[in-house]
Protein backbone atom coordinates (compact mmCIF):
# COMPACT_ATOMS: atom_id res chain seq x y z
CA UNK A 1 18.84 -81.06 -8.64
CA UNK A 2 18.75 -78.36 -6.60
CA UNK A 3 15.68 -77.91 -4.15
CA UNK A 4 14.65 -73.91 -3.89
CA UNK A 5 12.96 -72.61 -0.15
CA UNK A 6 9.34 -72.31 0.13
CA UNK A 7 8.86 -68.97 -1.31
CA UNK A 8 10.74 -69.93 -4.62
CA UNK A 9 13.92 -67.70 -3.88
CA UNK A 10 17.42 -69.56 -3.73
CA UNK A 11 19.27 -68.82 -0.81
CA UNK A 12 21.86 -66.41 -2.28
CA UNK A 13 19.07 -63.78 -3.83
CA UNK A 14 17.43 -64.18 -0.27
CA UNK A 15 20.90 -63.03 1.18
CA UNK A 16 21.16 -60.52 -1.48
CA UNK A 17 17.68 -59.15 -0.29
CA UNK A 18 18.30 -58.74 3.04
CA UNK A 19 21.42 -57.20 2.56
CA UNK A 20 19.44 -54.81 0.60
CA UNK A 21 16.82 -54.15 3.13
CA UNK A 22 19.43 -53.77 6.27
CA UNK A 23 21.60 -50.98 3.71
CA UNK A 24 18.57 -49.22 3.13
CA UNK A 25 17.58 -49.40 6.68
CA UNK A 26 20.74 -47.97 7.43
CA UNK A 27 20.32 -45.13 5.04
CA UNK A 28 17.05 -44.19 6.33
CA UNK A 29 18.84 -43.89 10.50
CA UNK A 30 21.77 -42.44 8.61
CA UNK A 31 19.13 -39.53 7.27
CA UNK A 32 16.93 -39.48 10.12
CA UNK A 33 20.23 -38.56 12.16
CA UNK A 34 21.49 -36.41 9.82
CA UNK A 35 17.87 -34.45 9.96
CA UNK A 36 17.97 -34.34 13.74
CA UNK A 37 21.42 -33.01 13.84
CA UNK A 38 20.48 -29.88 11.25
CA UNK A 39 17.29 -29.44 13.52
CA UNK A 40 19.29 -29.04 16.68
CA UNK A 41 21.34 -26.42 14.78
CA UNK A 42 18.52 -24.64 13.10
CA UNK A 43 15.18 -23.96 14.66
CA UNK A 44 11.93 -23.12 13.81
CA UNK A 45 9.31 -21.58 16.08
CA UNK A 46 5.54 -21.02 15.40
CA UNK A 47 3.10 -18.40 17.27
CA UNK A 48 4.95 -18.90 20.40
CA UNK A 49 7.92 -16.73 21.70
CA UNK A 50 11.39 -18.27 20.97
CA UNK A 51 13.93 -17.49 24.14
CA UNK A 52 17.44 -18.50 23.94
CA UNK A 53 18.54 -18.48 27.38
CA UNK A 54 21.88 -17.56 28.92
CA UNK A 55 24.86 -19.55 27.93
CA UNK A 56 26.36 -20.42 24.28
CA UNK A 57 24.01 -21.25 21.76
CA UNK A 58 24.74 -21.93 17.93
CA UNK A 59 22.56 -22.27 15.20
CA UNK A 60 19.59 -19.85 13.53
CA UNK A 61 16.17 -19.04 15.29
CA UNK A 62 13.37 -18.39 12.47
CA UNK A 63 9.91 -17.31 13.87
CA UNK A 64 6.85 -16.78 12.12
CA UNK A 65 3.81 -15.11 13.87
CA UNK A 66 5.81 -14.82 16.74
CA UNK A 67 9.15 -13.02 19.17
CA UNK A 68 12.93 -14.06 19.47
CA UNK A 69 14.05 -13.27 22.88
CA UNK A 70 18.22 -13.26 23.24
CA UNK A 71 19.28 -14.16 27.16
CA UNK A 72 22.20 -15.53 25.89
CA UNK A 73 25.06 -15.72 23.66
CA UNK A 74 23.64 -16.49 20.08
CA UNK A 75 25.95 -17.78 16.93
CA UNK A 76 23.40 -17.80 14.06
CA UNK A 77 20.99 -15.21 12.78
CA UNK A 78 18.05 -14.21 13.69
CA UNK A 79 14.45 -14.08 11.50
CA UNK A 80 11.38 -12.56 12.74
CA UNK A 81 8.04 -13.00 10.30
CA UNK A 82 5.39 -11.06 11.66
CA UNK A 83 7.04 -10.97 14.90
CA UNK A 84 9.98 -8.35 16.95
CA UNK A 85 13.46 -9.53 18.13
CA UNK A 86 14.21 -8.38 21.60
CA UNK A 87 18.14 -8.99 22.51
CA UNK A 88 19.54 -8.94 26.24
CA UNK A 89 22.79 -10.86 25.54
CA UNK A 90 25.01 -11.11 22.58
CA UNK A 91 23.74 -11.89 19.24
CA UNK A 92 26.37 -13.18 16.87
CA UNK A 93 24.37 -12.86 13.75
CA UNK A 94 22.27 -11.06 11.59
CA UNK A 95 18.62 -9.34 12.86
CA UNK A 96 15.53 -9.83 9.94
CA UNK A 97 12.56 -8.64 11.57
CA UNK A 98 9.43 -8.23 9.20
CA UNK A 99 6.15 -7.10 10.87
CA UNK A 100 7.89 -5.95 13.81
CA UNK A 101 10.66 -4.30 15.96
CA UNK A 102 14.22 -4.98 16.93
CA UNK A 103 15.35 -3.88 20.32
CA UNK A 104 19.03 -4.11 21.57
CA UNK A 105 18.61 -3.80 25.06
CA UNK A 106 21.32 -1.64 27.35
CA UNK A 107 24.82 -3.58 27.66
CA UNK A 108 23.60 -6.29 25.21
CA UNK A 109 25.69 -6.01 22.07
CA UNK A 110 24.17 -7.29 17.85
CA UNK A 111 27.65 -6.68 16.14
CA UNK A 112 25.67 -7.35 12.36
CA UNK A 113 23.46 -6.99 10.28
CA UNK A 114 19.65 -5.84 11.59
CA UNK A 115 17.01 -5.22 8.90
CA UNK A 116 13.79 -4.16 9.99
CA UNK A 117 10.57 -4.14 7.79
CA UNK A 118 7.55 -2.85 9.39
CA UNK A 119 8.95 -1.56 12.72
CA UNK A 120 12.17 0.22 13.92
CA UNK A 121 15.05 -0.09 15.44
CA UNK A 122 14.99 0.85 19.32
CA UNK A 123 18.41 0.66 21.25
CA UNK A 124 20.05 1.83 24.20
CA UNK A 125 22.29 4.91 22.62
CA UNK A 126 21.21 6.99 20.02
CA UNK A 127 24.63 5.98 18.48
CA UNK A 128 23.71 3.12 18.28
CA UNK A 129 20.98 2.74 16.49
CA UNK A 130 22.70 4.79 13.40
CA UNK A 131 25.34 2.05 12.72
CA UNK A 132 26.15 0.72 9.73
CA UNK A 133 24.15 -1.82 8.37
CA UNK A 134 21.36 -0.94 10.38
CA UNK A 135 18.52 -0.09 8.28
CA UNK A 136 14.41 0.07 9.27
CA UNK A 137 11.44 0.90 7.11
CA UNK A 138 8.73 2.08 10.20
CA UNK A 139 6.85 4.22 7.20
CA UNK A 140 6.04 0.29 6.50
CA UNK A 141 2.52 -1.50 8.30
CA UNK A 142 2.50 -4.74 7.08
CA UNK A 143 -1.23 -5.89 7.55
CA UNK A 144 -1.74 -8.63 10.71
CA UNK A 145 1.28 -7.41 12.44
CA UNK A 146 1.00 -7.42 16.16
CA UNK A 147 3.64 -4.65 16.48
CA UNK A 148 1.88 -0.37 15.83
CA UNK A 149 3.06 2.66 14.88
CA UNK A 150 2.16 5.57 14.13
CA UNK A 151 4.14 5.74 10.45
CA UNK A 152 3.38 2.60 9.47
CA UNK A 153 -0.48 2.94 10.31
CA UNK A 154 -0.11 6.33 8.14
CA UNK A 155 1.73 4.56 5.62
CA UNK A 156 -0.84 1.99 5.22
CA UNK A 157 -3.90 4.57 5.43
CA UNK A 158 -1.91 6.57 2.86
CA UNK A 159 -1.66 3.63 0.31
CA UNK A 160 -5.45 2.76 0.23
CA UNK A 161 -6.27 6.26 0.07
CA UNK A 162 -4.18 7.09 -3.09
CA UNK A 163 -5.52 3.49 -4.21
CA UNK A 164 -9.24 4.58 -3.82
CA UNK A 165 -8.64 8.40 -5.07
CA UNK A 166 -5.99 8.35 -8.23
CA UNK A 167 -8.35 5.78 -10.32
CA UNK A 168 -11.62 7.93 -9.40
CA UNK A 169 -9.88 11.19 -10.70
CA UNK A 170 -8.25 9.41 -14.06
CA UNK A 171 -11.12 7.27 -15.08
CA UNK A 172 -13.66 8.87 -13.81
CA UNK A 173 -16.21 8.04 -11.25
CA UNK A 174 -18.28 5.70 -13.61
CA UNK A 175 -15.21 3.27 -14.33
CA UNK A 176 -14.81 3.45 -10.10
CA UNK A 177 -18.65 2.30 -10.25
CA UNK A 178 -18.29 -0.60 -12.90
CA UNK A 179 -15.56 -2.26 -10.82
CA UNK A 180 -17.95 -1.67 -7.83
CA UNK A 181 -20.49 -3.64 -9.29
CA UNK A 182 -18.18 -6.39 -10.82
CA UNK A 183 -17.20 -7.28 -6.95
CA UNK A 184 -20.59 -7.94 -6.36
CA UNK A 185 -20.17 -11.37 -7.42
CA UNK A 186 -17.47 -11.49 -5.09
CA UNK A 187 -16.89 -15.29 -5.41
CA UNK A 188 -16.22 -15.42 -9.17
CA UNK A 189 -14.11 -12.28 -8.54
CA UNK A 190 -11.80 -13.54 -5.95
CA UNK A 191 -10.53 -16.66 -7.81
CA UNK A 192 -10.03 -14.92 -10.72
CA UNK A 193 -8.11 -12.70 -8.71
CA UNK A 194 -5.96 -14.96 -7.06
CA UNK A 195 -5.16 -16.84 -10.04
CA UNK A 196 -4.10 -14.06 -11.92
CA UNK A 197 -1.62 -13.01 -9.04
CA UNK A 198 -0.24 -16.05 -8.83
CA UNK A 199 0.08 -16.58 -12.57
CA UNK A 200 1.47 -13.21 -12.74
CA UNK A 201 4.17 -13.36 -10.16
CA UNK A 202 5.32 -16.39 -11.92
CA UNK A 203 5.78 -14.96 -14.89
CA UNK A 204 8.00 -12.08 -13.03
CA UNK A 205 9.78 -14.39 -12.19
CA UNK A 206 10.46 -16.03 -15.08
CA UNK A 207 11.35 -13.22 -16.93
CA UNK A 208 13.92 -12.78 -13.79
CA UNK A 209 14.82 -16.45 -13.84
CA UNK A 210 14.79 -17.94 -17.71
CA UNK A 211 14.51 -14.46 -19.67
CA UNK A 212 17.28 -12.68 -17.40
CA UNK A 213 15.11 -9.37 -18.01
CA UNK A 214 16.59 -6.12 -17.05
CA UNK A 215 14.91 -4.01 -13.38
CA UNK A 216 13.24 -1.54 -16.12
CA UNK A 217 11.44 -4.68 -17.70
CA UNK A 218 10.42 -6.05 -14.29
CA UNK A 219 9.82 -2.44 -12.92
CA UNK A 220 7.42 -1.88 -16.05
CA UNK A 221 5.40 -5.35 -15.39
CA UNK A 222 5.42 -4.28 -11.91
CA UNK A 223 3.56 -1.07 -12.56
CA UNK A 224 1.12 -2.60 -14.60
CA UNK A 225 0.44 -4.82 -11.74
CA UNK A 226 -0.02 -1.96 -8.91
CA UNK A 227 -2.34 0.21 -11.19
CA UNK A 228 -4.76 -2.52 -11.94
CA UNK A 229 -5.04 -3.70 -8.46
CA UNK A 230 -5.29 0.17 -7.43
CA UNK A 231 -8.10 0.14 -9.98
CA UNK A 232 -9.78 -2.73 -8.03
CA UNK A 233 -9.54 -0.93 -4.43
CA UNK A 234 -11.07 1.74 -5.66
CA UNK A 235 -13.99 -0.67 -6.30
CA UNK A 236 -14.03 -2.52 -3.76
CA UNK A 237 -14.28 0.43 -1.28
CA UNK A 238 -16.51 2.06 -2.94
CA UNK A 239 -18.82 -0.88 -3.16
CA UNK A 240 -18.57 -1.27 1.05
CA UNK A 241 -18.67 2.16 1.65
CA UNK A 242 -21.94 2.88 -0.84
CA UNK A 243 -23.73 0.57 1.70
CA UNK A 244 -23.25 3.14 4.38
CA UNK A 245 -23.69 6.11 2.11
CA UNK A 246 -25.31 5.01 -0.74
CA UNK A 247 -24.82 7.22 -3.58
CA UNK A 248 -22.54 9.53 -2.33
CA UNK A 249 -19.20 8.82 -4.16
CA UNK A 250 -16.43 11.27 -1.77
CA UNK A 251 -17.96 9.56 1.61
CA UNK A 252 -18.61 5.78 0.21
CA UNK A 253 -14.49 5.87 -0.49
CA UNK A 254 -13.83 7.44 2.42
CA UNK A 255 -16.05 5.16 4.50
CA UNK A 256 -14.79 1.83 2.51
CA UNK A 257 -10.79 2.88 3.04
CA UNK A 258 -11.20 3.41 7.01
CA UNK A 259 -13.32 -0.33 6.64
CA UNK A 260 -10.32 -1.88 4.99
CA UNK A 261 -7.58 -0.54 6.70
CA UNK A 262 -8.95 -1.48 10.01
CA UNK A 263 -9.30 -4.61 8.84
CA UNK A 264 -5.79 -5.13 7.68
CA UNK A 265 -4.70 -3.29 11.36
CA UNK A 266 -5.82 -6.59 12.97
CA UNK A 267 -3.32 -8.72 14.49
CA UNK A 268 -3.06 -11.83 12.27
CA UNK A 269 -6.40 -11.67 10.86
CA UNK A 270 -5.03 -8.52 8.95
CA UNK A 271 -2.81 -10.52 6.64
CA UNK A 272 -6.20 -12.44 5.68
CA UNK A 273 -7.74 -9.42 5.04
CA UNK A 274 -5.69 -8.11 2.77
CA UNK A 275 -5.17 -11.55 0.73
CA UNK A 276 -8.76 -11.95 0.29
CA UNK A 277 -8.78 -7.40 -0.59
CA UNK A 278 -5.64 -8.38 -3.14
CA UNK A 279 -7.77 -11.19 -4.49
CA UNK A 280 -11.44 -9.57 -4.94
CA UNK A 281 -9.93 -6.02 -5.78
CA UNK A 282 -7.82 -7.59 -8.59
CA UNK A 283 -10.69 -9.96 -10.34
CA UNK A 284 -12.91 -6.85 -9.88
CA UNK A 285 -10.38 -4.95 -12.08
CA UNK A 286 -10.29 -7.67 -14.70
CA UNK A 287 -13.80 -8.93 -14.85
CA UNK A 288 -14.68 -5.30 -14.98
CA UNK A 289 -12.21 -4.14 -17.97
CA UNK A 290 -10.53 -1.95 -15.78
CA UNK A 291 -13.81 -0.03 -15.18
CA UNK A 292 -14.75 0.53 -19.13
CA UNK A 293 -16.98 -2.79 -19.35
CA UNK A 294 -20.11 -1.70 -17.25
CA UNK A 295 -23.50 0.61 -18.27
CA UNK A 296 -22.77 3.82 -19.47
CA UNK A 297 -24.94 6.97 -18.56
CA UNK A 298 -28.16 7.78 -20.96
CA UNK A 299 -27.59 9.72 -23.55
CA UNK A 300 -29.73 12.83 -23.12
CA UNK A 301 -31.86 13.43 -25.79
CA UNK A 302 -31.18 16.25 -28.26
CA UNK A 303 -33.71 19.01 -28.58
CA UNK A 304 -35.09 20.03 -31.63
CA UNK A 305 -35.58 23.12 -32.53
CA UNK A 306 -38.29 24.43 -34.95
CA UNK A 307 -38.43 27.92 -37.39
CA UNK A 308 -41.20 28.86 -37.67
CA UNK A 309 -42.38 31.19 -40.65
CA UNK A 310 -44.50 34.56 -39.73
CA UNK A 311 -46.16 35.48 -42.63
């Protein structure tokens, strides 16, 4: 008879255990080297400047909130969130900078791709800066961006102006009111704001994904997304800009756009701003009925008018 160990196991499932813990101790080295080898090829920098200093580098740089500086040779691309891409050497790769500027410094050289969103693209020749596959949007301000210009602080003054003036002129100033006094409760407002957002923009993109919808589909839902938030700025700057002028429809927009928009110019704060603006401006809309649930004006009262006989 044979006589087990003291835990109960016979000694071949003990073996068999081990074996089982040293393979999957050797998987886990196997992926932890595997996960420092992809890090040393691809970085990732956050809110602090990302220099690549002179010699041959390879891999990708992505920075969010902050600057790519290229000493150096660079093999990889190059992605700047909220941030500019300065180069002084040779970049090998593409250029994304959104919420900021890409400049090519004189005698460096970025042979591809450079796609600027919120910025432009400043180089040494004017030549230069018209090649191919060069493209910049500086009419674009995207809100907490450290980078200014005058376009893009135009565009962005332009878009909450046409936001807080096409709703007042279609549906009247008393629909612009009832969505100013829905974002009162601004609590209840902003949830049901965010959650519809996010609800929405995952059903975009499952009618992208699942439905394989055409661009007019998309472009349609879309539309119907911008008006009703529109709808909701209008609101909301009324409603801050009534505090200031109360009463006074012209100067409590005009007063609540130059509030928002200098709120959204702030560097990283601004992107905030405008989530919570997106957020309360579009449960505003909704809670609101799009500015036809509210109090409507008195009726006036109808006058009577009374023959009266001369005998």
């Amino acid at each position: 008879m044979f006589v087990g160990n003291q835990n109960g196991d016979e000694p071949e499932d003990a073996g068999a255990r081990l074996g089982c813990v040293a393979r999957f101790f050797a998987f886990v080295l196997l992926f932890l080297a595997l996960t420092a080898l992809a890090a040393a090829e691809d970085k990732t920098v956050y809110f602090h400047s990302a220099t690549v200093e002179q010699g041959l580098h390879e891999g990708s740089i992505t920075c969010i909130f902050c600057d790519v500086v290229v000493k150096g040779e660079l093999h990889g691309d190059i992605v700047a969130i909220w941030g500019s891409v300065t180069v002084y050497g040779k970049a090998r790769g593409d250029i994304v900078a959104v919420g900021g500027a890409v400049r090519v410094e004189n005698g460096a050289e970025a042979n591809h791709d450079i796609v600027v969103i919120g910025g432009q693209i400043c180089t040494a020749s004017a030549a230069a800066s018209e090649k191919e596959g060069h493209v910049a949007f500086p009419w674009v301000h995207l809100p907490g961006q450290r980078s200014f210009g005058w376009r893009g602080i135009a565009g962005l003054l332009g878009f909450n102006v046409v936001c807080a003036l096409l709703p007042t002129l279609l549906l009247r100033p008393r629909a612009v009111r009832s969505v100013a006094k829905a974002s009162r409760r601004w609590f209840l407002t902003s949830v049901v704001g965010i959650v519809f957002v996010a609800s929405y923009s995952y059903g975009l993109d499952a009618l992208d994904e699942y439905m394989h919808a055409s661009d007019l589909v998309a472009g349609i839902f879309s539309v119907i997304f911008l008006a009703i938030l529109g709808i909701g700025i209008a609101g909301i700057t009324y409603a801050m800009g009534d505090r200031l002028f109360p009463g006074l429809l012209l100067a409590s927009l005009a007063a609540g756009v130059a509030i928002l928009t200098a709120l959204e110019l702030v560097p990283y704060a601004g992107l905030l701003a405008m989530i919570v603006a997106i957020g309360w401006a579009t449960g505003s809309a909704l809670l609101s009925g799009l500015g036809f649930r509210g109090p409507r004006p008195p009726k006036s009262p109808r006058t009577t008018t009374e023959l009266k006989l001369l005998s």
